[in-house]
Protein backbone atom coordinates (compact mmCIF):
# COMPACT_ATOMS: atom_id res chain seq x y z
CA UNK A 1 -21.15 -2.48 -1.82
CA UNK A 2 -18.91 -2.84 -4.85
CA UNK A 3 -16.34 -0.30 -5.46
CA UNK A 4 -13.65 1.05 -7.57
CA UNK A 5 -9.76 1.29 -6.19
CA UNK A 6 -7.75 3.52 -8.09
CA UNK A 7 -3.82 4.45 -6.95
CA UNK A 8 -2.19 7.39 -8.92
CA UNK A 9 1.14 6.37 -7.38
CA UNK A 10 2.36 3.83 -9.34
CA UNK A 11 2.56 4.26 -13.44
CA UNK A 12 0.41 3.31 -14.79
CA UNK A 13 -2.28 4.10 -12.41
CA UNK A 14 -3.89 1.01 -10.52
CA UNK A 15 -7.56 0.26 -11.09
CA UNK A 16 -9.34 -2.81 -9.17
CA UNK A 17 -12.38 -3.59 -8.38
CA UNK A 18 -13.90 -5.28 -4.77
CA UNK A 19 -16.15 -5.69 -2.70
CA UNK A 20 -16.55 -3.53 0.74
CA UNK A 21 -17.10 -6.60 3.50
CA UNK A 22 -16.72 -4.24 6.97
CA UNK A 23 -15.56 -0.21 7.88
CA UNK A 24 -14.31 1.02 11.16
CA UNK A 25 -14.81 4.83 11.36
CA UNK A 26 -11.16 5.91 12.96
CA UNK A 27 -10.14 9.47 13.72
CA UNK A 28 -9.94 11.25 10.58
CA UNK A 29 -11.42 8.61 8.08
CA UNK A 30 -12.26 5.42 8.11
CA UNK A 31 -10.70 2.03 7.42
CA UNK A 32 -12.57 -0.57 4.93
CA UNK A 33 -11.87 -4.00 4.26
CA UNK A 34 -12.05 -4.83 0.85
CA UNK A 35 -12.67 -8.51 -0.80
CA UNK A 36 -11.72 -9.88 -4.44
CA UNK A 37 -13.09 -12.28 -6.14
CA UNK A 38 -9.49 -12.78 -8.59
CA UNK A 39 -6.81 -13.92 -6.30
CA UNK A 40 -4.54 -12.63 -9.37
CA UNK A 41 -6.05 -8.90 -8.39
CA UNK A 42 -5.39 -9.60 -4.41
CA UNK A 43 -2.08 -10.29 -5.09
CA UNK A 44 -1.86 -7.23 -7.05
CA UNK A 45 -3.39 -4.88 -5.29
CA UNK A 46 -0.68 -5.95 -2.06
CA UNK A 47 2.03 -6.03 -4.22
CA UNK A 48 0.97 -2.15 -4.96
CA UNK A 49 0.01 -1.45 -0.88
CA UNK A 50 4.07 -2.37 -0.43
CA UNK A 51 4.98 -0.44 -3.10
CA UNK A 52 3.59 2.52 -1.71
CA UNK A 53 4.25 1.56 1.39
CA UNK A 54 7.92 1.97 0.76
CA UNK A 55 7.59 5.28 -1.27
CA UNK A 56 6.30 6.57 2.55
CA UNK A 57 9.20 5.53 4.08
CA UNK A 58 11.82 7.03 1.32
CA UNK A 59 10.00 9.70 2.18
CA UNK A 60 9.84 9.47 5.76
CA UNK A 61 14.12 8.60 5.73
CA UNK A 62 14.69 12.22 3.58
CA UNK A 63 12.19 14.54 6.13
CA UNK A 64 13.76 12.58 9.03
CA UNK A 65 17.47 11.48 8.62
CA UNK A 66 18.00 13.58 5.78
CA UNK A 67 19.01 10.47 3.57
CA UNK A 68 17.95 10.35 -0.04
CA UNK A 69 17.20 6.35 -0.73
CA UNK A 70 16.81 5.11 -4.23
CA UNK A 71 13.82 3.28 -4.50
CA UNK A 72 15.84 -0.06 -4.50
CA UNK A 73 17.53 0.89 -1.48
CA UNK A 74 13.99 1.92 0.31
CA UNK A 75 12.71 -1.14 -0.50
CA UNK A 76 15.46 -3.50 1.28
CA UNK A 77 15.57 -1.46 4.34
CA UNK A 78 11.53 -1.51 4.19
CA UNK A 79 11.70 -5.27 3.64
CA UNK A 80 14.43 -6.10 6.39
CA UNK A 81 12.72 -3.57 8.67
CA UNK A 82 8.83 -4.08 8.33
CA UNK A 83 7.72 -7.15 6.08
CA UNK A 84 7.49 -9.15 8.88
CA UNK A 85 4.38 -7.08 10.23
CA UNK A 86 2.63 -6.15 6.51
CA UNK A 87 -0.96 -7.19 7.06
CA UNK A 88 -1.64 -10.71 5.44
C-alpha cells in the first residue's frame, strides 16, 4: 500500500511518499517498513529519523540529568553515543 509520511518536527514539515513492504503489530502500535523508490528521499527521510532522534534525547538529558543541550551539543553526544547502532 502506498502512503504518505508527514513529520511536524522539523520546519518545514517533512512530506514523503513510500511504499508499505511488511508491519509487525508491537505493544501499543505497530512498526512498518517503508520502501522508496528516490534514493534522494531515503536519504532524506533518515537524515530527518536522526534529527528527531536527537530532539528525544535533548529531551530525555533535561527530564533526566537536568542538562539543557543545544541542539548542536545533542547531536554530538547522540552521534558519539548511538550512531553506531541507527538502523541502516
Amino acid at each position: 500500500m502506498m502512503i504518505d509520511i508527514s513529520i511536524p518536527l522539523v520546519d518545514p514539515r517533512f512530506h514523503a511518499a513510500g511504499m508499505v513492504v511488511w508491519c509487525h503489530e508491537k505493544p501499543g502500535g505497530f512498526e512498518v517498513g517503508v520502501h522508496f523508490d528516490n534514493p534522494r528521499v531515503e536519504f532524506a527521510v533518515r537524515m530527518v529519523e536522526q534529527v528527531c532522534q536527537i530532539e528525544q534525547y535533548k529531551q530525555q538529558i533535561l527530564e533526566q540529568d537536568g542538562r539543557k543541550l543545544s541542539g548542536e551539543e545533542a547531536a554530538m553526544e547522540w552521534i558519539e553515543n548511538f550512531a553506531d547502532r541507527f538502523p541502516r
